[in-house]
C-alpha atoms as a PDB file:
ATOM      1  CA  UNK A   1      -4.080   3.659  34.087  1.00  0.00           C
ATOM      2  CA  UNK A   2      -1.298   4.307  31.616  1.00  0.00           C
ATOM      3  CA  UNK A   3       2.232   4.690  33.793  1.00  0.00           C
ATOM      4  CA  UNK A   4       4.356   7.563  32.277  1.00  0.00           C
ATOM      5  CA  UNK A   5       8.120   7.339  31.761  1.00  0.00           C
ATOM      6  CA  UNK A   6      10.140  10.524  30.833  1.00  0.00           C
ATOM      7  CA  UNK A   7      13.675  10.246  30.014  1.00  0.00           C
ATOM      8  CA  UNK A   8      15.504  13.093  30.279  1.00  0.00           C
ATOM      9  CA  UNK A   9      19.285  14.267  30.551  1.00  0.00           C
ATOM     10  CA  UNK A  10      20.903  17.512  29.082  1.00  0.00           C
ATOM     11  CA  UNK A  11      23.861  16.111  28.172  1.00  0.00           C
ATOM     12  CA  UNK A  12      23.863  14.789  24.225  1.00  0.00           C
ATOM     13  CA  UNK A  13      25.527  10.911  24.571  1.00  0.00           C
ATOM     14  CA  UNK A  14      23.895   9.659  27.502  1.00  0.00           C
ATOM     15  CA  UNK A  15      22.231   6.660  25.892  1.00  0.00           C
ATOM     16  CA  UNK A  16      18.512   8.429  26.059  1.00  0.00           C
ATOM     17  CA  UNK A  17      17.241   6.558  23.251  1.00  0.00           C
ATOM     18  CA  UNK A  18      18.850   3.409  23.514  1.00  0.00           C
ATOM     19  CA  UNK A  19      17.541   3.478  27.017  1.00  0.00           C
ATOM     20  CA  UNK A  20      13.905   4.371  25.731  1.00  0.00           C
ATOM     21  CA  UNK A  21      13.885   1.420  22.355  1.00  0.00           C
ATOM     22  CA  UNK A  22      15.113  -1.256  24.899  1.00  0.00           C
ATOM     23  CA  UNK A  23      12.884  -0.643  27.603  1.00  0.00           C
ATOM     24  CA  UNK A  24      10.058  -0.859  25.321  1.00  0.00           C
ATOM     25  CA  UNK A  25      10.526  -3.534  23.607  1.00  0.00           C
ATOM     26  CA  UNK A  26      11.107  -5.572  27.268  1.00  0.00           C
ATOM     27  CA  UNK A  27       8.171  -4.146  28.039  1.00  0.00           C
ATOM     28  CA  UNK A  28       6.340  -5.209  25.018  1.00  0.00           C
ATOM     29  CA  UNK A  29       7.704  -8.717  24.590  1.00  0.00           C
ATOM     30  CA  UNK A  30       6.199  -8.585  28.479  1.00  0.00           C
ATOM     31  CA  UNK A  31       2.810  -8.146  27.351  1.00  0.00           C
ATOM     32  CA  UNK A  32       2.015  -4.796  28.175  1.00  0.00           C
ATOM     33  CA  UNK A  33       0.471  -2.293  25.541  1.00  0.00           C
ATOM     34  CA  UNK A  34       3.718   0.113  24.885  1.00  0.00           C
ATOM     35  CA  UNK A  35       3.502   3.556  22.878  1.00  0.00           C
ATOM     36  CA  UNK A  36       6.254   5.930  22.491  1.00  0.00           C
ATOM     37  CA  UNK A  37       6.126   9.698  22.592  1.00  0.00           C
ATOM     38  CA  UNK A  38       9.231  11.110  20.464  1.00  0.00           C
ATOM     39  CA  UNK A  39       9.789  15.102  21.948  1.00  0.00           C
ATOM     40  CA  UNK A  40      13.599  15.394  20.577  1.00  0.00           C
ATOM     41  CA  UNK A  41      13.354  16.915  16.784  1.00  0.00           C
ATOM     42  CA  UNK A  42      16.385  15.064  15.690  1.00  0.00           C
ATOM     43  CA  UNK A  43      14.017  11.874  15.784  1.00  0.00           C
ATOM     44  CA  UNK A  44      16.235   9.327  16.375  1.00  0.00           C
ATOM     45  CA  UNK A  45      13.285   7.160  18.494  1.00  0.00           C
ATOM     46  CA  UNK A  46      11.476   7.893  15.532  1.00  0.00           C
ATOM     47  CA  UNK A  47      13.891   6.316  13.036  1.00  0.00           C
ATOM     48  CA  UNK A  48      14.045   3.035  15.107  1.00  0.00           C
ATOM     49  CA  UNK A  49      10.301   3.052  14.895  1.00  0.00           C
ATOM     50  CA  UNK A  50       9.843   3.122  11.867  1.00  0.00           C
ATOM     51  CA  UNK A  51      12.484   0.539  10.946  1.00  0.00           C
ATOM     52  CA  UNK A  52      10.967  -1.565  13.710  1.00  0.00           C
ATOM     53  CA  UNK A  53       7.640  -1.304  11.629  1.00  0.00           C
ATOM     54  CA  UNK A  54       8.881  -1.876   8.411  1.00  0.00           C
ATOM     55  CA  UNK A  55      10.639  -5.216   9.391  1.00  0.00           C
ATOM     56  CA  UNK A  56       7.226  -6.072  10.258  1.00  0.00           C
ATOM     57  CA  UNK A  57       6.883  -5.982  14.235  1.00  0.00           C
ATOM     58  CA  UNK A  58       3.969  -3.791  15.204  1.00  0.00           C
ATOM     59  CA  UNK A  59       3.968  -4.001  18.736  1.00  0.00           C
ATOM     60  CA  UNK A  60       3.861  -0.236  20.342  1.00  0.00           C
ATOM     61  CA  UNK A  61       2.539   2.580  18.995  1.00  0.00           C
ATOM     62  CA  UNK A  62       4.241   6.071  18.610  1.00  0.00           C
ATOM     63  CA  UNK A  63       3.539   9.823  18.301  1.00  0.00           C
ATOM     64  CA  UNK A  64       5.530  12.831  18.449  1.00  0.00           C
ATOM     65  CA  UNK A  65       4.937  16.018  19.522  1.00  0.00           C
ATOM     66  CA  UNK A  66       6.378  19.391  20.323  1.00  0.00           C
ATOM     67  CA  UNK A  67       7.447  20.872  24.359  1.00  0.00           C
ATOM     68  CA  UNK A  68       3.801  22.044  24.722  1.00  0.00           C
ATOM     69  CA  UNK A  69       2.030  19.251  22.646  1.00  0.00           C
ATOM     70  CA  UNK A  70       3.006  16.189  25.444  1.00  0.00           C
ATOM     71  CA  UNK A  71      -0.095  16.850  27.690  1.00  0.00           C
ATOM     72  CA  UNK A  72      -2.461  16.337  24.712  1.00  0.00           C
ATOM     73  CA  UNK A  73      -0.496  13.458  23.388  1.00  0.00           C
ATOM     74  CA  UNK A  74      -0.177  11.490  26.766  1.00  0.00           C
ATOM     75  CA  UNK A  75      -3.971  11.913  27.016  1.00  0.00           C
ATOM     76  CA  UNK A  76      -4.773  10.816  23.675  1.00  0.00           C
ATOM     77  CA  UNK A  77      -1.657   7.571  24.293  1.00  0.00           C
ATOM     78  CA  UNK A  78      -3.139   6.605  27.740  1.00  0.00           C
ATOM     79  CA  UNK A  79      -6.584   5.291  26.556  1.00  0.00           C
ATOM     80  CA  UNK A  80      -4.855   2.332  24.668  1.00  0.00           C
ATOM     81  CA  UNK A  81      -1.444   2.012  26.636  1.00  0.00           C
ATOM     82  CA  UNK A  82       0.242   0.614  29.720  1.00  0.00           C
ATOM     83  CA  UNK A  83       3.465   2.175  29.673  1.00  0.00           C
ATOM     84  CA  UNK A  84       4.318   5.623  27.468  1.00  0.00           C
ATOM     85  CA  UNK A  85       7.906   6.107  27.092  1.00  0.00           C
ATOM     86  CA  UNK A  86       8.575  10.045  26.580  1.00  0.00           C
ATOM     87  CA  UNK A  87      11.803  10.123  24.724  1.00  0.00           C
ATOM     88  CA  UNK A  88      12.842  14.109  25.273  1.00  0.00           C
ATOM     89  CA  UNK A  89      15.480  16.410  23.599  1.00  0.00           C
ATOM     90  CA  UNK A  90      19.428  16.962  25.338  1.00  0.00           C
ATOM     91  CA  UNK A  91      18.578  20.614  27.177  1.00  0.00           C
ATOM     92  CA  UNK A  92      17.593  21.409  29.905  1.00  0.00           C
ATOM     93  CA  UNK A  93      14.718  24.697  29.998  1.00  0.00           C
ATOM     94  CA  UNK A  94      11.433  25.412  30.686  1.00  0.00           C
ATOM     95  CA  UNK A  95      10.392  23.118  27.087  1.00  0.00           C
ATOM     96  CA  UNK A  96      11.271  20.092  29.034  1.00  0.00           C
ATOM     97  CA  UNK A  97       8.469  20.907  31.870  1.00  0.00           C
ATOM     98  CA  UNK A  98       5.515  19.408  29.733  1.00  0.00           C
ATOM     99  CA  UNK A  99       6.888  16.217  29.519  1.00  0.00           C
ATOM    100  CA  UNK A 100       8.580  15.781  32.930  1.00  0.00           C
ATOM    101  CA  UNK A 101       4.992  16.858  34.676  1.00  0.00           C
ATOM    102  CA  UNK A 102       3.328  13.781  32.997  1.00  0.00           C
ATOM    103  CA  UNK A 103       6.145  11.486  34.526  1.00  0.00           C
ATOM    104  CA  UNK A 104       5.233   9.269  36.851  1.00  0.00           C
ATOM    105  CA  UNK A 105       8.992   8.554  37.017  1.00  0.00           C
ATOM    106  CA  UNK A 106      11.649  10.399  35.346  1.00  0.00           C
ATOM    107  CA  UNK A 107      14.654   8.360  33.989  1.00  0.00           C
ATOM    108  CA  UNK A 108      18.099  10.164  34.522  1.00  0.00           C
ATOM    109  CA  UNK A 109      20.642   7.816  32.208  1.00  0.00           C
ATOM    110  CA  UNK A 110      24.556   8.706  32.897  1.00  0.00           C
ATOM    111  CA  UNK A 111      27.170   7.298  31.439  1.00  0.00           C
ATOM    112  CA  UNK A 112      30.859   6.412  32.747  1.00  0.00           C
ATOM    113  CA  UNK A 113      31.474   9.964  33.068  1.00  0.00           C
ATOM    114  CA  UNK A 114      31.944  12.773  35.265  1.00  0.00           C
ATOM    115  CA  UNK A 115      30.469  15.387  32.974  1.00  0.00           C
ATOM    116  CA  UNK A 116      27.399  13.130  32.348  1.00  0.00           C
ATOM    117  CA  UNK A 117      27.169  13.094  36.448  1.00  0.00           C
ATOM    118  CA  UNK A 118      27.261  17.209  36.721  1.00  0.00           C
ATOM    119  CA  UNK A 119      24.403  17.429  33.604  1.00  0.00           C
ATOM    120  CA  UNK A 120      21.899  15.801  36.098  1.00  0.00           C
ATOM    121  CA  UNK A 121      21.915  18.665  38.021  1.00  0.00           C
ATOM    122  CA  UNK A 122      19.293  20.628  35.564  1.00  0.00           C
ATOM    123  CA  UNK A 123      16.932  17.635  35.528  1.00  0.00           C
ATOM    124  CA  UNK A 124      16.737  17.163  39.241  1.00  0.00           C
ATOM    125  CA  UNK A 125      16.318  20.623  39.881  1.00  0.00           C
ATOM    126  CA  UNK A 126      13.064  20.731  37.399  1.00  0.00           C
ATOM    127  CA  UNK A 127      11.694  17.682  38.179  1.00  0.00           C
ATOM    128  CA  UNK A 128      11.865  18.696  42.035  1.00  0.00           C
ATOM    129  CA  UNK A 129       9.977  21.896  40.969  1.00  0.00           C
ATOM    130  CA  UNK A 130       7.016  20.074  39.518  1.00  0.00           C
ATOM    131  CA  UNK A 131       7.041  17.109  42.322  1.00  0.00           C
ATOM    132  CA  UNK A 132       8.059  14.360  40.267  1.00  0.00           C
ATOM    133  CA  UNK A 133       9.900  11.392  41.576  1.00  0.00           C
ATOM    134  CA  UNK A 134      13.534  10.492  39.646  1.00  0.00           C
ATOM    135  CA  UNK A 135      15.337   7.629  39.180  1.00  0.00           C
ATOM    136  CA  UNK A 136      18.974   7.351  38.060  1.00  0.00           C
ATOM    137  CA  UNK A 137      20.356   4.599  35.901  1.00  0.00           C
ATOM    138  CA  UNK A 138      24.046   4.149  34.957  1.00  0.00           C
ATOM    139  CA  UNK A 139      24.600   3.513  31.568  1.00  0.00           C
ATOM    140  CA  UNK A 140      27.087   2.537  29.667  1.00  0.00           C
ATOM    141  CA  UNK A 141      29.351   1.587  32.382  1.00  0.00           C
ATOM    142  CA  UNK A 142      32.266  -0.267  32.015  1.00  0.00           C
ATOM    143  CA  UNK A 143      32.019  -2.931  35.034  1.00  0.00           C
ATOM    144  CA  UNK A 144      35.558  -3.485  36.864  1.00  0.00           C
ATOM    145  CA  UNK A 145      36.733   0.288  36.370  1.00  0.00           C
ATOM    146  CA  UNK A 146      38.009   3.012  38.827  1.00  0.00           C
ATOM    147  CA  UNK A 147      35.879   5.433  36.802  1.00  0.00           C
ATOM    148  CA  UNK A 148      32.674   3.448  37.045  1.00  0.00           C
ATOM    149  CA  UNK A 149      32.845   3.040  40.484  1.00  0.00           C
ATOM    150  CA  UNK A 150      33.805   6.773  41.007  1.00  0.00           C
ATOM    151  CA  UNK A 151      30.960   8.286  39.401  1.00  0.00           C
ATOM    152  CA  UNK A 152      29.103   5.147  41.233  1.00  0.00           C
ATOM    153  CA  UNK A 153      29.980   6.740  44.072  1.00  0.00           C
ATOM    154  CA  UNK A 154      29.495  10.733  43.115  1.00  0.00           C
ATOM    155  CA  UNK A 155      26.197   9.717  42.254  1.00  0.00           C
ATOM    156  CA  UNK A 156      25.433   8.205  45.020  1.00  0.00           C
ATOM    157  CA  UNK A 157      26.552  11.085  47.043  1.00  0.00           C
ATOM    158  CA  UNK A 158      24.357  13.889  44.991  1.00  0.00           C
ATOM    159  CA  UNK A 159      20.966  11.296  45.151  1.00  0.00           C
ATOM    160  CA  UNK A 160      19.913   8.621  46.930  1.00  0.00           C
ATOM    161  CA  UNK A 161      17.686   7.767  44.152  1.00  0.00           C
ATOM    162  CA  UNK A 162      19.588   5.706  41.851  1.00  0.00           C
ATOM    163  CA  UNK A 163      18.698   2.368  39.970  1.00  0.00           C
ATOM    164  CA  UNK A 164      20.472  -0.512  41.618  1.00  0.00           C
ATOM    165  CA  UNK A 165      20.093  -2.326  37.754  1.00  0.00           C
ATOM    166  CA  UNK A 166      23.251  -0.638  35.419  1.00  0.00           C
ATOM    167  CA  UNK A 167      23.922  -1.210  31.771  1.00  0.00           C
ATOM    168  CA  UNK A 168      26.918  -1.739  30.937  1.00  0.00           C
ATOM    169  CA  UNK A 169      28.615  -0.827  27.217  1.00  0.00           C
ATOM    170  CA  UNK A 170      28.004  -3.525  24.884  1.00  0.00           C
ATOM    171  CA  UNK A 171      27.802  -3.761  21.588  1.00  0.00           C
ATOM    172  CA  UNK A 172      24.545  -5.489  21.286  1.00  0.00           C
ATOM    173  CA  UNK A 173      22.887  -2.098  22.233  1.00  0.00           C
ATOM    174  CA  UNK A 174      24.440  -0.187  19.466  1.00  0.00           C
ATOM    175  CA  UNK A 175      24.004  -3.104  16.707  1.00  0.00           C
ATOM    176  CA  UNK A 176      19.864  -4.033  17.639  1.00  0.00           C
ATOM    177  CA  UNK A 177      19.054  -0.089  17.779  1.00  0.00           C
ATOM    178  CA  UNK A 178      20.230  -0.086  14.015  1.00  0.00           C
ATOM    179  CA  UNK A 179      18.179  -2.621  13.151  1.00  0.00           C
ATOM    180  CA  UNK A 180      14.721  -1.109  14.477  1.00  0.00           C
ATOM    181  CA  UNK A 181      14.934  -3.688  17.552  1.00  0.00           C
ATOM    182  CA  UNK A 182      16.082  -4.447  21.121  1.00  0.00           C
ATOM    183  CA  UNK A 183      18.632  -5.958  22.997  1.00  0.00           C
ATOM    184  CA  UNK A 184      15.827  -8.672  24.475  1.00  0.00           C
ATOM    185  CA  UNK A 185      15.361  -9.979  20.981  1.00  0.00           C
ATOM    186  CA  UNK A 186      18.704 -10.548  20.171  1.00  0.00           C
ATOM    187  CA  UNK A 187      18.896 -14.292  22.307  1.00  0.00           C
ATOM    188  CA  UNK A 188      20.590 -14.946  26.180  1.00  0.00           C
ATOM    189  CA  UNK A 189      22.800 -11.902  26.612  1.00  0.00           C
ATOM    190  CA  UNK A 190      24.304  -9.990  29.772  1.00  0.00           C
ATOM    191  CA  UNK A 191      22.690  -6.976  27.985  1.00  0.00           C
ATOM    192  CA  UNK A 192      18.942  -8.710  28.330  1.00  0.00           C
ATOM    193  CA  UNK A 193      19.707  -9.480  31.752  1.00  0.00           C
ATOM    194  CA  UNK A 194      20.626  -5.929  32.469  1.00  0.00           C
ATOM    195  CA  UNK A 195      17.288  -4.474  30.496  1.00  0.00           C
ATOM    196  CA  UNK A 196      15.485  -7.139  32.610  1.00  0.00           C
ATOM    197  CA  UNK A 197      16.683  -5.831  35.891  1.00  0.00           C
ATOM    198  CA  UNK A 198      15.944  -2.535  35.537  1.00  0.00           C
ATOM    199  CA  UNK A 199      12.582  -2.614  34.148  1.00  0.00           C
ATOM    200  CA  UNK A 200      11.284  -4.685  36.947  1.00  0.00           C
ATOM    201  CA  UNK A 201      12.986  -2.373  39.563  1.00  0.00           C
ATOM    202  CA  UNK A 202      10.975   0.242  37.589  1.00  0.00           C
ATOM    203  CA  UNK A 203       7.787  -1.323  37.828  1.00  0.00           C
ATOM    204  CA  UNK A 204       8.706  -2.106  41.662  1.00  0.00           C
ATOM    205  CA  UNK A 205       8.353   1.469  42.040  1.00  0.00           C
ATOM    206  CA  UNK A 206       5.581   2.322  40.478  1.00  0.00           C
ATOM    207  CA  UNK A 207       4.000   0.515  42.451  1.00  0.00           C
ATOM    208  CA  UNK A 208       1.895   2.164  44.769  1.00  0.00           C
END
């Protein structure tokens, strides 16, 4: 049985993607069977794909689809996959429903920033409407600062459900997503450390 993550945020910036390429490839480089499901028509997941394929590493596979398209692509992705990573467009309206239903956990990234914090609101308030469980993760955080521990903090205070695991702002992120791979396969890092954390808190609860 195929475990569905959507991530979703309405704010443009939040790290979305980055979030979506590096938890697959942990994943992957794990051993489980990873596909992708692209749902934001600017296609940036897309784009890492396919440079990911054409420097020869074919370990995930990867579909797009429209808002009303992700039921029939999750059912076609679950018959050969583990984990399906739903990679969804910055808005928040009644497009983003599809893909949230098929969550079995919806990732909410934020980054050091109190705007980023208030854009949750939309994607709590639809994932509450069709039951689906969230999960927070700060991104992009720059450890040490009054502002990261402020919106620490705020978020904290608007949801309980928050990942303890945080990424913090590092170049490695920016440099492997241009080259089609992940911070894990870049060598010993704080930023494969961080991926690490959070994708076995992840899998801690979807446990059932």
């Amino acid at each position: 049985m195929a475990h569905v993550l959507t991530i979703a945020q309405q704010k443009g910036g939040s790290g979305k993607t980055t979030l979506v390429a590096n938890l697959a490839v942990h994943f992957a480089l794990q051993g489980h069977r990873v596909a992708l499901l692209d749902t934001d028509p600017q296609g940036s997941l897309g784009r890492w794909f396919m440079m990911r394929r054409e420097g020869g590493t074919l370990d995930m596979d990867f579909s797009t689809a429209s808002a009303w398209g992700v039921g029939y692509e999750v059912e076609k992705l679950r018959k050969s996959s583990d984990i399906i990573l739903i990679d969804t467009p910055p808005k928040i309206d009644g497009d983003l429903r599809p893909a949230l239903r098929e969550a079995a956990l919806i990732l909410v990234p934020v980054s050091s920033s109190h705007v980023d914090l208030w854009a949750t609101d939309g994607v709590l308030e639809l994932a509450s409407r069709v039951a689906r469980p969230t999960m927070i993760v700060l991104n992009r955080i720059k450890a040490g600062t009054r502002l990261a521990e402020e919106v620490a903090v705020a978020a904290a205070a608007l949801t309980p459900d928050i990942a303890r695991a945080t990424l913090g702002q590092r170049i490695v992120f920016a440099e492997t997503l241009g080259r089609g791979r992940g911070a894990a396969e870049a060598g010993p890092s704080p930023a494969r450390t961080e991926v690490a954390a959070l994708a076995a808190e992840i899998l801690d609860r979807l446990q059932p």
